[in-house]
PDB file of N, CA and C in Angstrom:
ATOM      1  N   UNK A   1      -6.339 -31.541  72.930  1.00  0.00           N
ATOM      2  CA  UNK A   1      -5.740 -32.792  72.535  1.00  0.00           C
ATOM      3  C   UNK A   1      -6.787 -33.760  71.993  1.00  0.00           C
ATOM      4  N   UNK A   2      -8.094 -33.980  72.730  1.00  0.00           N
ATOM      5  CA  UNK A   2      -9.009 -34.724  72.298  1.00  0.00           C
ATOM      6  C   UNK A   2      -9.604 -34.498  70.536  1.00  0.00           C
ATOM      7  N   UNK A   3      -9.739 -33.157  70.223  1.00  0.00           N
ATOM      8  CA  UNK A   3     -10.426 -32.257  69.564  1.00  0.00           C
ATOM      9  C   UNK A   3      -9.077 -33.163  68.071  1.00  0.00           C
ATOM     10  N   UNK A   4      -7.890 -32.760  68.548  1.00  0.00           N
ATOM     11  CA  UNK A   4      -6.702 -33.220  67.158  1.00  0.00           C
ATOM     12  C   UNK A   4      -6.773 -35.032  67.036  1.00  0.00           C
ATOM     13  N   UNK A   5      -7.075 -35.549  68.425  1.00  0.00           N
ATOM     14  CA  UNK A   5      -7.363 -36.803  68.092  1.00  0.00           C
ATOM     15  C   UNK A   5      -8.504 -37.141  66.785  1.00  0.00           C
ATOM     16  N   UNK A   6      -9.448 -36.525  67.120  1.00  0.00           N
ATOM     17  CA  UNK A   6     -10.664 -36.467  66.642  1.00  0.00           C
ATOM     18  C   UNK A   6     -10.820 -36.861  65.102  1.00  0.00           C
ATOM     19  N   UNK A   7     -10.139 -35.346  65.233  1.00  0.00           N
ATOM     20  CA  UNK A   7      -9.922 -35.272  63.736  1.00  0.00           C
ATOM     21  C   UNK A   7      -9.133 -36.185  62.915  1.00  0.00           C
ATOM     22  N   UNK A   8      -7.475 -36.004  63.505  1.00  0.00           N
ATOM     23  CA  UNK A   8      -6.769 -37.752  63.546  1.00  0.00           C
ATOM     24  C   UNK A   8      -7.884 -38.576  62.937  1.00  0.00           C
ATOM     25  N   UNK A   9      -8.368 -39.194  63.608  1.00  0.00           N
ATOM     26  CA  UNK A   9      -9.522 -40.285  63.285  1.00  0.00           C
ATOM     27  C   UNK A   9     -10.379 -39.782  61.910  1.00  0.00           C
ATOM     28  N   UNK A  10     -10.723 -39.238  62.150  1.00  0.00           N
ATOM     29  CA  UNK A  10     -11.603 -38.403  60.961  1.00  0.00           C
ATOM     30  C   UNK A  10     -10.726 -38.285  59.522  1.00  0.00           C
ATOM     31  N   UNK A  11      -9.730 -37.995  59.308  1.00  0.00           N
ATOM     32  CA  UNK A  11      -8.597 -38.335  58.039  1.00  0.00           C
ATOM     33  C   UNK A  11      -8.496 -39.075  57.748  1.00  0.00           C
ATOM     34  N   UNK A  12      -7.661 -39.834  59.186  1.00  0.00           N
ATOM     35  CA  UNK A  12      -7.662 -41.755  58.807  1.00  0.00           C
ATOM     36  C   UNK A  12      -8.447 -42.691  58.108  1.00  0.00           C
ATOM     37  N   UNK A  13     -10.420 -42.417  58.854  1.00  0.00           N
ATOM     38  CA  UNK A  13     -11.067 -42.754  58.368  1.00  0.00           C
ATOM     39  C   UNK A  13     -11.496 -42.782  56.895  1.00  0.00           C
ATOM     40  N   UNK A  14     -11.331 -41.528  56.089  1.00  0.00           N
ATOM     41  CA  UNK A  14     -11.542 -41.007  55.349  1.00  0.00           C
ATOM     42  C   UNK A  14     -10.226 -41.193  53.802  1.00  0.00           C
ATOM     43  N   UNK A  15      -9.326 -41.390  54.519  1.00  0.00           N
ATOM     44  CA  UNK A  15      -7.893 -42.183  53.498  1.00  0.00           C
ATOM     45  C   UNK A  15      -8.586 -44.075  53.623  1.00  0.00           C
ATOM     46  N   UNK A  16      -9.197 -44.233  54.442  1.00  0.00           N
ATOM     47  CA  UNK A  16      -9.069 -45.792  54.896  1.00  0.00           C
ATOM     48  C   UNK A  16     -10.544 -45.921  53.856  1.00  0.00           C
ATOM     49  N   UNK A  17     -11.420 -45.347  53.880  1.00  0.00           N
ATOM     50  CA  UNK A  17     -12.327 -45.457  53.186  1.00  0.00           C
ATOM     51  C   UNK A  17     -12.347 -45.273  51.470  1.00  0.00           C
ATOM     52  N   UNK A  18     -11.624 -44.342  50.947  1.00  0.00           N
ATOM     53  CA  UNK A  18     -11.446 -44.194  49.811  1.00  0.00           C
ATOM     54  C   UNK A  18     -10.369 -45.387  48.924  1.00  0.00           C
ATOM     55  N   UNK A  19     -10.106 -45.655  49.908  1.00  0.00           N
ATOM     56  CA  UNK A  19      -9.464 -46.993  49.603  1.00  0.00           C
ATOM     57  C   UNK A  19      -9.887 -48.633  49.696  1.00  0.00           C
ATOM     58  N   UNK A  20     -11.375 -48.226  50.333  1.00  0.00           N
ATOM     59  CA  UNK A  20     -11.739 -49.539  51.016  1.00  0.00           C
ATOM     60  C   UNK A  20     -12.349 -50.780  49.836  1.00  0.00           C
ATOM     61  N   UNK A  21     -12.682 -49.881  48.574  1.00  0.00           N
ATOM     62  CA  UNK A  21     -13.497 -50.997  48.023  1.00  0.00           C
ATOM     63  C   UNK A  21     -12.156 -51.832  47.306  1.00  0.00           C
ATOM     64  N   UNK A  22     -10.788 -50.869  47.134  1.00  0.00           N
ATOM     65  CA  UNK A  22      -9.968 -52.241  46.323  1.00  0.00           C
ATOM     66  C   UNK A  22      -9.150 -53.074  47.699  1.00  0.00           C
ATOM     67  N   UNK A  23      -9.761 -53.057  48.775  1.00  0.00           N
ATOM     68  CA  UNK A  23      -9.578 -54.262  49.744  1.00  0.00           C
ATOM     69  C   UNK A  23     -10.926 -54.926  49.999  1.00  0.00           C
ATOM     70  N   UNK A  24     -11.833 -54.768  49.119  1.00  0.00           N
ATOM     71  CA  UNK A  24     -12.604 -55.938  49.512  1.00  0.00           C
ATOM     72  C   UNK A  24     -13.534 -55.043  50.655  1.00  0.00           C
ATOM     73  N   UNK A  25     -13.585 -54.195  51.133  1.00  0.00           N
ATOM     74  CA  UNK A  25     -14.358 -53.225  52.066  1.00  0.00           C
ATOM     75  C   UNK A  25     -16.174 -52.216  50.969  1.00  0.00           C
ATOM     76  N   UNK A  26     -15.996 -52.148  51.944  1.00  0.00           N
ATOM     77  CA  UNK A  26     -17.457 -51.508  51.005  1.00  0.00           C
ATOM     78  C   UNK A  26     -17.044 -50.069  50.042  1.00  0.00           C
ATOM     79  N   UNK A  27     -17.626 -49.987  49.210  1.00  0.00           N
ATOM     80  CA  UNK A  27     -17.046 -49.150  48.231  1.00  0.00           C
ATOM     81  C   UNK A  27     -17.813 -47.282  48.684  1.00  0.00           C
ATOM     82  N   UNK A  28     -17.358 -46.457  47.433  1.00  0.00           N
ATOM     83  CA  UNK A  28     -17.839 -45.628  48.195  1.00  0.00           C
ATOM     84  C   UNK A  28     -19.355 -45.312  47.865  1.00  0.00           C
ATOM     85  N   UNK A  29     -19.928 -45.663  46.904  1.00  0.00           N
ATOM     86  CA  UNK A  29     -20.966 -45.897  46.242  1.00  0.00           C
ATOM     87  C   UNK A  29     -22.191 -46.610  47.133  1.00  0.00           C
ATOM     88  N   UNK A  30     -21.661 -47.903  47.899  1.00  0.00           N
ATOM     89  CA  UNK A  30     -22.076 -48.470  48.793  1.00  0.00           C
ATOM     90  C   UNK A  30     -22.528 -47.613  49.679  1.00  0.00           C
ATOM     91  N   UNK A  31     -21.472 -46.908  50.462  1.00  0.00           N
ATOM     92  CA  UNK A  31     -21.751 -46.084  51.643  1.00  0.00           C
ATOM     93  C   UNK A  31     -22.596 -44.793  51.315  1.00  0.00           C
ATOM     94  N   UNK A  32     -22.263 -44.181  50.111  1.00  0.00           N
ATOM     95  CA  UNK A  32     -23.360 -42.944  50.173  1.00  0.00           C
ATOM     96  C   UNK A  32     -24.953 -43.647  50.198  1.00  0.00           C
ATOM     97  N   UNK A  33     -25.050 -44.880  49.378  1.00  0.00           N
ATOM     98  CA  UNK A  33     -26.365 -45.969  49.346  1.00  0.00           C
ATOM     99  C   UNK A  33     -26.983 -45.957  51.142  1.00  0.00           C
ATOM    100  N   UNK A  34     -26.139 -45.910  51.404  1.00  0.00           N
ATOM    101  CA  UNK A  34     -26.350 -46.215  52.710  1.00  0.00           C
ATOM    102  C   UNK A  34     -27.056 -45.501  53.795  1.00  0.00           C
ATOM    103  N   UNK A  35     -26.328 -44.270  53.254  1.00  0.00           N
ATOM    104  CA  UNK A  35     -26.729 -42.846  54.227  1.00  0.00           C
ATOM    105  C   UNK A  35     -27.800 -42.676  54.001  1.00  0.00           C
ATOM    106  N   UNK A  36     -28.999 -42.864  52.982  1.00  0.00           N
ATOM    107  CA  UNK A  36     -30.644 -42.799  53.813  1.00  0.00           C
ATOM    108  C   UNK A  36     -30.642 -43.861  54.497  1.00  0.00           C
ATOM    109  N   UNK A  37     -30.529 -44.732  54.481  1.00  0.00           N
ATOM    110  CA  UNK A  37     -30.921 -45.697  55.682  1.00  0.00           C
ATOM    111  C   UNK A  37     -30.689 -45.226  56.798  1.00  0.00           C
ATOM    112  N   UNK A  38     -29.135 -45.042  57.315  1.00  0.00           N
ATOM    113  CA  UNK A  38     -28.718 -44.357  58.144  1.00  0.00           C
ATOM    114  C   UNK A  38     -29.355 -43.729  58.734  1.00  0.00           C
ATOM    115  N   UNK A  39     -30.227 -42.779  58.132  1.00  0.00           N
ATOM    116  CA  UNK A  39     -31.073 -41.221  58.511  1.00  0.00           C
ATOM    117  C   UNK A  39     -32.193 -42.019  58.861  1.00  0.00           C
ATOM    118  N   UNK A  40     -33.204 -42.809  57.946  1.00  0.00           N
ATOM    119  CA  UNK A  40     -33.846 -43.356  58.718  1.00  0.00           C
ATOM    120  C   UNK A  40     -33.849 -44.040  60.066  1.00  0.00           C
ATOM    121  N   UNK A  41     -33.130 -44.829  59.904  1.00  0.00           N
ATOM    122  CA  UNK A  41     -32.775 -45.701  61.168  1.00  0.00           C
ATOM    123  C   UNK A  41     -33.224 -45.039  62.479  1.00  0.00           C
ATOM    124  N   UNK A  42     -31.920 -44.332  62.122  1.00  0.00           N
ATOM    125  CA  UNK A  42     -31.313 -43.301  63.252  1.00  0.00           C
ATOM    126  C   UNK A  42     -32.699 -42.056  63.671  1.00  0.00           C
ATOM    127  N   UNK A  43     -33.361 -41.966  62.768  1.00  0.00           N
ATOM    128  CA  UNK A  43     -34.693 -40.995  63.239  1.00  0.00           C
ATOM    129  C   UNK A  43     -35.757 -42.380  63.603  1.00  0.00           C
ATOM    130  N   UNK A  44     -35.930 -43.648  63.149  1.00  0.00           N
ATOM    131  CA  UNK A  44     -36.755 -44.266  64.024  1.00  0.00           C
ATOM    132  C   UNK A  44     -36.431 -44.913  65.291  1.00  0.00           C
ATOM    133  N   UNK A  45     -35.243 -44.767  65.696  1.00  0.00           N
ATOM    134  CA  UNK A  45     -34.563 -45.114  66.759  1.00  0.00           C
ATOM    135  C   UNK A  45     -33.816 -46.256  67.037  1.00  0.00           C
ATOM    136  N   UNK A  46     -33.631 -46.766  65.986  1.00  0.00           N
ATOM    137  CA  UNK A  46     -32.899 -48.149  65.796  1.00  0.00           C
ATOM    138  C   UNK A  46     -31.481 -48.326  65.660  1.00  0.00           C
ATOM    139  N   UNK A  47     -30.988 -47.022  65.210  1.00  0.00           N
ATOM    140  CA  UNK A  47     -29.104 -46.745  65.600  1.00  0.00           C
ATOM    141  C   UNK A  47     -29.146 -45.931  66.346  1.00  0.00           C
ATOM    142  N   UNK A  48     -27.585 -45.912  66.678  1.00  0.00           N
ATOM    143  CA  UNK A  48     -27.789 -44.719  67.693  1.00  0.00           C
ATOM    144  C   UNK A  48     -26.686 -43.889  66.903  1.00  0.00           C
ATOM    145  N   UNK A  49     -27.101 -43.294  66.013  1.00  0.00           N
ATOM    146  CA  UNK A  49     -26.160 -42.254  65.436  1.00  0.00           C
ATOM    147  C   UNK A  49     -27.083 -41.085  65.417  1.00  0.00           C
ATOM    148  N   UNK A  50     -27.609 -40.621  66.206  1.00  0.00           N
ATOM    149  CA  UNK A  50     -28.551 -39.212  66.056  1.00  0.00           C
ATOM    150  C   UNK A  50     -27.620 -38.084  66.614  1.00  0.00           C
ATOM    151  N   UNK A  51     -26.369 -38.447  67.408  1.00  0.00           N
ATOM    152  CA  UNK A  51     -25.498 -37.461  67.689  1.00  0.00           C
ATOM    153  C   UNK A  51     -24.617 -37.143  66.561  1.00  0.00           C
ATOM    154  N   UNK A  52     -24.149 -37.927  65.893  1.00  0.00           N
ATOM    155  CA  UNK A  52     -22.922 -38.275  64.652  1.00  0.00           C
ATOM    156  C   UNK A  52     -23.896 -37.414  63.695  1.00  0.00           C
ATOM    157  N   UNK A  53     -24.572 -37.452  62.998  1.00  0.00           N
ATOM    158  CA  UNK A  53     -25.810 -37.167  62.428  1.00  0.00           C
ATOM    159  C   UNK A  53     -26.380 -35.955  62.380  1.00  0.00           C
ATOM    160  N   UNK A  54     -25.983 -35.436  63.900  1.00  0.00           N
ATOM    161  CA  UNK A  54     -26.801 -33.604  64.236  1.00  0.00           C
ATOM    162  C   UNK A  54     -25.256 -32.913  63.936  1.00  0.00           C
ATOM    163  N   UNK A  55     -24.077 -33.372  64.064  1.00  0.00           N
ATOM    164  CA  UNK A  55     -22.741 -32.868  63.981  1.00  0.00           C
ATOM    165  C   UNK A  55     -22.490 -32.482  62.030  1.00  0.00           C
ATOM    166  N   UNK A  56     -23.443 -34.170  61.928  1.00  0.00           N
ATOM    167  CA  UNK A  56     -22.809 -33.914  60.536  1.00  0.00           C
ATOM    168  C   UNK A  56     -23.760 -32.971  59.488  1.00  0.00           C
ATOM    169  N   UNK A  57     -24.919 -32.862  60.211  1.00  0.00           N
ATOM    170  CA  UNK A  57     -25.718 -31.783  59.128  1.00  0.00           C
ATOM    171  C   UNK A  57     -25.269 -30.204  59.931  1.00  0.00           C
ATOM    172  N   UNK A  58     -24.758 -30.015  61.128  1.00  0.00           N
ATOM    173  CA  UNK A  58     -24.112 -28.497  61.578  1.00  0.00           C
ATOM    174  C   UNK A  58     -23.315 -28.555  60.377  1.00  0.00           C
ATOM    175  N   UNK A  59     -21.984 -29.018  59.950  1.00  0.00           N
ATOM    176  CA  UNK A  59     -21.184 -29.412  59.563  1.00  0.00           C
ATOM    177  C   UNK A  59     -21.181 -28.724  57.877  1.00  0.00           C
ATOM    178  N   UNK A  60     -22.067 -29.386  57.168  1.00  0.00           N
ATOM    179  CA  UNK A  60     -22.789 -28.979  56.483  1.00  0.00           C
ATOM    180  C   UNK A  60     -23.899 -27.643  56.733  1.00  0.00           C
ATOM    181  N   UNK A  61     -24.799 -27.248  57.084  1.00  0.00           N
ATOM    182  CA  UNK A  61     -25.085 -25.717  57.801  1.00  0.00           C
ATOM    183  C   UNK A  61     -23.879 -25.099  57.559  1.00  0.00           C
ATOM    184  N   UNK A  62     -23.239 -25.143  58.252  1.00  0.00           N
ATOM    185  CA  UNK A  62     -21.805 -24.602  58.376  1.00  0.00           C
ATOM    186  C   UNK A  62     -21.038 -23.969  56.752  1.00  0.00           C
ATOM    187  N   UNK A  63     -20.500 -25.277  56.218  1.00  0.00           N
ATOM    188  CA  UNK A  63     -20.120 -24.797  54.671  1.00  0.00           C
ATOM    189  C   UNK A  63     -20.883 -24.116  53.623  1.00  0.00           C
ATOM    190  N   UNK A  64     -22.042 -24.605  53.680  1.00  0.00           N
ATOM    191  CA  UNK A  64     -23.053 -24.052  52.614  1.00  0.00           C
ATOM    192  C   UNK A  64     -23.971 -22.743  53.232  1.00  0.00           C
ATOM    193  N   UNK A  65     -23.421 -22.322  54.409  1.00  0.00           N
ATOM    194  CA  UNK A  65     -24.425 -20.918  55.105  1.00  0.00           C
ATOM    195  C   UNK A  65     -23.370 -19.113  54.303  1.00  0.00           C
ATOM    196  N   UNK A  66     -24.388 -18.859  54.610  1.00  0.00           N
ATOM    197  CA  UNK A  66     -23.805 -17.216  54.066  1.00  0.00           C
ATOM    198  C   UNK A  66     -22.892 -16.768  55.138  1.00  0.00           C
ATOM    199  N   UNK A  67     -22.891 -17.559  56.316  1.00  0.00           N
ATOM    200  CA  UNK A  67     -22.177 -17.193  57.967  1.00  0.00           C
ATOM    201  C   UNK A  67     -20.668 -17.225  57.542  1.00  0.00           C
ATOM    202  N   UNK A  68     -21.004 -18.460  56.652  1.00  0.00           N
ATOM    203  CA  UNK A  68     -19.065 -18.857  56.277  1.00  0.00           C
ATOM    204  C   UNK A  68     -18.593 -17.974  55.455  1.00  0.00           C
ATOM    205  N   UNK A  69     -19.228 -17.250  54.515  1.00  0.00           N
ATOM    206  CA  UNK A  69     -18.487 -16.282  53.784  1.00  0.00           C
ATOM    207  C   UNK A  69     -18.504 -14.983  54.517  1.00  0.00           C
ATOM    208  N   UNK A  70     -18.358 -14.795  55.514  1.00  0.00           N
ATOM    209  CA  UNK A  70     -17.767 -13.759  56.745  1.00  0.00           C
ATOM    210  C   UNK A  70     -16.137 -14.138  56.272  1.00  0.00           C
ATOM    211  N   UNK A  71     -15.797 -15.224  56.672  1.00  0.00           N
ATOM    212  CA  UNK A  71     -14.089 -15.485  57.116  1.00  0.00           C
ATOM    213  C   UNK A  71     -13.633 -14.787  55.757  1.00  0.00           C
ATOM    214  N   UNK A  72     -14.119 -15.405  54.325  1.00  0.00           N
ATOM    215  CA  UNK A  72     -13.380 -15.282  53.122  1.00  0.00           C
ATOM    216  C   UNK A  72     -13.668 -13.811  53.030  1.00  0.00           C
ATOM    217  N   UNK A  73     -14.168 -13.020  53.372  1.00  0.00           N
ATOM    218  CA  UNK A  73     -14.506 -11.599  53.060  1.00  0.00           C
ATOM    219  C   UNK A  73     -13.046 -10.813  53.204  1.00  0.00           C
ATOM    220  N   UNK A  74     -13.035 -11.408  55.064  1.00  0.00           N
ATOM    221  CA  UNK A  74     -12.194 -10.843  55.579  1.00  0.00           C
ATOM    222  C   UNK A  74     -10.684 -11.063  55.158  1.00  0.00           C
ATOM    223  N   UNK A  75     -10.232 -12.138  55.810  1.00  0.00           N
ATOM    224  CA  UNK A  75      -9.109 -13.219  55.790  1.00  0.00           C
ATOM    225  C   UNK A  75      -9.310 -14.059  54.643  1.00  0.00           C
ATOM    226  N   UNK A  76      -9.006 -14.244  53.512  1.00  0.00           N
ATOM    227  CA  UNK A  76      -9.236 -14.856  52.479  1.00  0.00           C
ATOM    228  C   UNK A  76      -8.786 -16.415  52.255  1.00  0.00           C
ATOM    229  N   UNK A  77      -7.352 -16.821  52.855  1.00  0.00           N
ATOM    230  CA  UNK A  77      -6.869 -17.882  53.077  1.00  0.00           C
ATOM    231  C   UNK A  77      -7.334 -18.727  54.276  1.00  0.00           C
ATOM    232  N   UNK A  78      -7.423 -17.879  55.505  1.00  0.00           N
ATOM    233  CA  UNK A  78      -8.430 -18.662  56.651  1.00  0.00           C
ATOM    234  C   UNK A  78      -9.469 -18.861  55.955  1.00  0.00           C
ATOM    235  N   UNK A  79     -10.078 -18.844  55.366  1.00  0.00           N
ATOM    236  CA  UNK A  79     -11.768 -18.703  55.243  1.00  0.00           C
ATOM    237  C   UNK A  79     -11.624 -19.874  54.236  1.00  0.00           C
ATOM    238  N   UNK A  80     -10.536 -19.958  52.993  1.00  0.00           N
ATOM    239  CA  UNK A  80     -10.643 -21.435  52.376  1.00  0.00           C
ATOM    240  C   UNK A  80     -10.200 -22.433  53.532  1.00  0.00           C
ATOM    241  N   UNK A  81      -8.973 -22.192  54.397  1.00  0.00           N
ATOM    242  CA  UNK A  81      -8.869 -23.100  54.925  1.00  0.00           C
ATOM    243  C   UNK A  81     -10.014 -23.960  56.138  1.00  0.00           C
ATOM    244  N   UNK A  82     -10.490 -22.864  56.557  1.00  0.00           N
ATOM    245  CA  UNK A  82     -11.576 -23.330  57.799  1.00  0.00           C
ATOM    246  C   UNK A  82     -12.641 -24.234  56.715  1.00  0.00           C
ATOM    247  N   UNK A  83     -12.875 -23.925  55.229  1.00  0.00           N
ATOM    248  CA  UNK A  83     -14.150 -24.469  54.735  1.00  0.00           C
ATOM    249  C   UNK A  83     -13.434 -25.837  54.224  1.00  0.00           C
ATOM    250  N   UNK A  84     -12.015 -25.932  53.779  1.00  0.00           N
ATOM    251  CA  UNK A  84     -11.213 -27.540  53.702  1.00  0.00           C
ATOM    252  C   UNK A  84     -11.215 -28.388  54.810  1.00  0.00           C
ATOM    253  N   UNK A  85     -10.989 -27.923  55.929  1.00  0.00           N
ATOM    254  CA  UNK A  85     -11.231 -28.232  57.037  1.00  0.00           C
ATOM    255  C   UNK A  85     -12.268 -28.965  57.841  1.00  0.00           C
ATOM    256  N   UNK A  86     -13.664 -28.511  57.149  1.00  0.00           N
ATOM    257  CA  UNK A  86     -14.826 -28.903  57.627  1.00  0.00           C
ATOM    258  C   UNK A  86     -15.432 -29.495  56.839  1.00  0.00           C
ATOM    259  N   UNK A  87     -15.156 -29.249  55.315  1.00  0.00           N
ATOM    260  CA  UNK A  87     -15.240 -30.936  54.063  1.00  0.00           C
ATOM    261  C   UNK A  87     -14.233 -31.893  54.601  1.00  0.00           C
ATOM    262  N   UNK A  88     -13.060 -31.548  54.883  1.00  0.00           N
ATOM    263  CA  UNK A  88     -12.610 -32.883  55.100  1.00  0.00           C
ATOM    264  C   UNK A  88     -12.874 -33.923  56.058  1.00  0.00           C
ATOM    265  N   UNK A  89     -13.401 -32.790  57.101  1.00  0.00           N
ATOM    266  CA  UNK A  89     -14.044 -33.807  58.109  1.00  0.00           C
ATOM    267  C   UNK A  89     -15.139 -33.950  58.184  1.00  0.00           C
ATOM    268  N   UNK A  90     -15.855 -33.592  57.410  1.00  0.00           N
ATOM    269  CA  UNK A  90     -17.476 -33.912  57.220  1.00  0.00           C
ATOM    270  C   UNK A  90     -17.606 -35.415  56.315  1.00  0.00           C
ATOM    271  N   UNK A  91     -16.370 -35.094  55.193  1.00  0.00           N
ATOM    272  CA  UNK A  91     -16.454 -36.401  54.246  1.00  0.00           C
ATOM    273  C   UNK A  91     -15.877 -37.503  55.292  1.00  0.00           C
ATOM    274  N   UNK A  92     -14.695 -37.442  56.087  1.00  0.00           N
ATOM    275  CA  UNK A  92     -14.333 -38.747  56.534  1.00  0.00           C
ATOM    276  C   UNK A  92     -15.361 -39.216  57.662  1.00  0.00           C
ATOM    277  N   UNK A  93     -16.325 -38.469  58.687  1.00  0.00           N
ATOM    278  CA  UNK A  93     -16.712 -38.790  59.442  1.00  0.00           C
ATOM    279  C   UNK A  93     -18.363 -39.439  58.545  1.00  0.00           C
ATOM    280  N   UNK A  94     -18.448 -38.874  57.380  1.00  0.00           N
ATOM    281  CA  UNK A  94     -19.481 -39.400  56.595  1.00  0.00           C
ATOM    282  C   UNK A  94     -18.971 -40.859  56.112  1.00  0.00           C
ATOM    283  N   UNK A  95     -17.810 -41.413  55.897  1.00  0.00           N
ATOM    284  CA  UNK A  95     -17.635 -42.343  54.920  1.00  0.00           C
ATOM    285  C   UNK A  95     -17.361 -43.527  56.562  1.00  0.00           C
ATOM    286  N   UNK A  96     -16.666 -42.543  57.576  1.00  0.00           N
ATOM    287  CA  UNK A  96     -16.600 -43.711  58.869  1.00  0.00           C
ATOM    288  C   UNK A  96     -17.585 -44.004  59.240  1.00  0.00           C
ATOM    289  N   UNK A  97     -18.570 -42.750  59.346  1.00  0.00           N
ATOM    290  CA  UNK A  97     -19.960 -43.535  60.405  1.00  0.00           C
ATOM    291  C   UNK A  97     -20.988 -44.276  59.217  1.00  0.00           C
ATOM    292  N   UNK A  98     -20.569 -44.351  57.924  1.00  0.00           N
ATOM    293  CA  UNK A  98     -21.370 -45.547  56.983  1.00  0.00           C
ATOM    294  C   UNK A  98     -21.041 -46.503  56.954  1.00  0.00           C
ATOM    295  N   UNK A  99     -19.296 -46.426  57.058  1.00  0.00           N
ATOM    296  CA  UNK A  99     -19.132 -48.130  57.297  1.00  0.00           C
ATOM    297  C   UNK A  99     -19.697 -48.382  58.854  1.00  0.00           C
ATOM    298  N   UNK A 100     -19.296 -48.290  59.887  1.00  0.00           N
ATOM    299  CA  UNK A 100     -19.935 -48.466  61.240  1.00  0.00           C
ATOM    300  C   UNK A 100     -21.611 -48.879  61.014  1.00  0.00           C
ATOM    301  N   UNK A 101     -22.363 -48.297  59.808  1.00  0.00           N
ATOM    302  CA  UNK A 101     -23.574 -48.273  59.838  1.00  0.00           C
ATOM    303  C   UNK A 101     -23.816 -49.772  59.353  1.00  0.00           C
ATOM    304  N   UNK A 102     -23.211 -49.609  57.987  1.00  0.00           N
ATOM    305  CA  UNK A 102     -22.892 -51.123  56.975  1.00  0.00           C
ATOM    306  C   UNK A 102     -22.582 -52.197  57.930  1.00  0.00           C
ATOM    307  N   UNK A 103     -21.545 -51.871  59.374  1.00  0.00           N
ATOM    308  CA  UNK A 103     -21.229 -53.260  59.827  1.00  0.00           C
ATOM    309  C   UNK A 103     -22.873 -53.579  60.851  1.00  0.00           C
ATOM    310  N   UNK A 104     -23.026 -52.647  61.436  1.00  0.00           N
ATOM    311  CA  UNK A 104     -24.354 -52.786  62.230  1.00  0.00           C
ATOM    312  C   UNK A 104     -25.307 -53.411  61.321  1.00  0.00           C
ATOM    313  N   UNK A 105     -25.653 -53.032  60.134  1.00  0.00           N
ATOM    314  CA  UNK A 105     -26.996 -53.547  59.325  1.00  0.00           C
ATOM    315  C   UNK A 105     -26.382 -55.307  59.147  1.00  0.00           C
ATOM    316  N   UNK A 106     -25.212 -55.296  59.204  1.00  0.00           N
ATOM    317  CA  UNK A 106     -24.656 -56.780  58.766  1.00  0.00           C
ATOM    318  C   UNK A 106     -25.050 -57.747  60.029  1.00  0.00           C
ATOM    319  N   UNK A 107     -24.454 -57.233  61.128  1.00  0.00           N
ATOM    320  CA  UNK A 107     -24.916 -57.890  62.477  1.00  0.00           C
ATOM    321  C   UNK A 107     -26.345 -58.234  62.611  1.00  0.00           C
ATOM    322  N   UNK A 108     -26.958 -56.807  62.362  1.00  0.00           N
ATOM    323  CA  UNK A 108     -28.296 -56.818  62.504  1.00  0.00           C
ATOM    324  C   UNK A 108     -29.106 -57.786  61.661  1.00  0.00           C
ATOM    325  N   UNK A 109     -28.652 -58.091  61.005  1.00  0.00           N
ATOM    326  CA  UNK A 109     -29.426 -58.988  60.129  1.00  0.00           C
ATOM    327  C   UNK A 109     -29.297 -60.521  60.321  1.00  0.00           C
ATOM    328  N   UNK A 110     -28.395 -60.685  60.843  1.00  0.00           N
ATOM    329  CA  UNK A 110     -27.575 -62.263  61.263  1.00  0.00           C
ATOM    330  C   UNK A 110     -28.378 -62.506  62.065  1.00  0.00           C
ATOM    331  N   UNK A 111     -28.854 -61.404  63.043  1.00  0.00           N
ATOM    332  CA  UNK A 111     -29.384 -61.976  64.383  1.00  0.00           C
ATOM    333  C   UNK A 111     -30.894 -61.394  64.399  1.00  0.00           C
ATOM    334  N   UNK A 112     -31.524 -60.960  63.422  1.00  0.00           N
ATOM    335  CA  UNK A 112     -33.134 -60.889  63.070  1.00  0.00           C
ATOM    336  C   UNK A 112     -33.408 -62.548  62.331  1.00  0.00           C
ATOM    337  N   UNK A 113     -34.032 -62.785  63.178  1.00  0.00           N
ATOM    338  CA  UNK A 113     -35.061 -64.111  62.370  1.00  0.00           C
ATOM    339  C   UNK A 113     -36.350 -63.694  61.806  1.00  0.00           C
ATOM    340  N   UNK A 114     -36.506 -63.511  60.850  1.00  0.00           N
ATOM    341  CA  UNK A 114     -37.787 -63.327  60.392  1.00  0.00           C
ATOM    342  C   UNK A 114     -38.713 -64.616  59.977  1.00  0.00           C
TER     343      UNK A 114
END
């Protein structure tokens, strides 16, 4: 149940994002901008997305490995579907945890005095 929530979230995110820049939300251009920072950050220890982050490069491993063309060998329709499956939730959990990142750098900055 947790696992369909998950994902739930992960779609949502991912419809909510592709839509976000004609509400005034960060665009998607913005957010891929974003994702080195992100990586930095998050490897100098300043976010805490190093879990979100190790999921989302498996994730990736995952689609682009020679492991995945096992399924399509076999089962031809599982094997597209498991690899739609794991873009779709690789892209929404990529476009959610950039905005999450975007709102943190926003906070973060309000409350750095330099």
């Amino acid at each position: 149940m947790a696992k369909t929530l998950k994902r739930a979230a992960a779609f949502t995110a991912l419809a909510r994002a592709l839509t976000a820049g004609t509400r005034g939300g960060p665009t998607l251009a913005q957010r891929l901008g974003a994702l080195p920072r992100m990586i930095a950050a998050t490897v100098r220890g300043r976010y805490d997305g190093g879990l979100r982050l190790a999921l989302m490069a498996a994730a990736t491993a995952y689609v682009v490995s020679p492991v995945d063309a096992v399924p399509e060998m076999f089962v031809f329709l599982f094997g597209l579907v498991d690899d739609a499956v794991a873009v779709t939730w690789l892209a929404g959990t990529i476009l959610s945890e950039t905005e999450r990142f975007l709102e943190w750098e926003q906070t973060r900055s309000a409350l750095v005095v330099e």
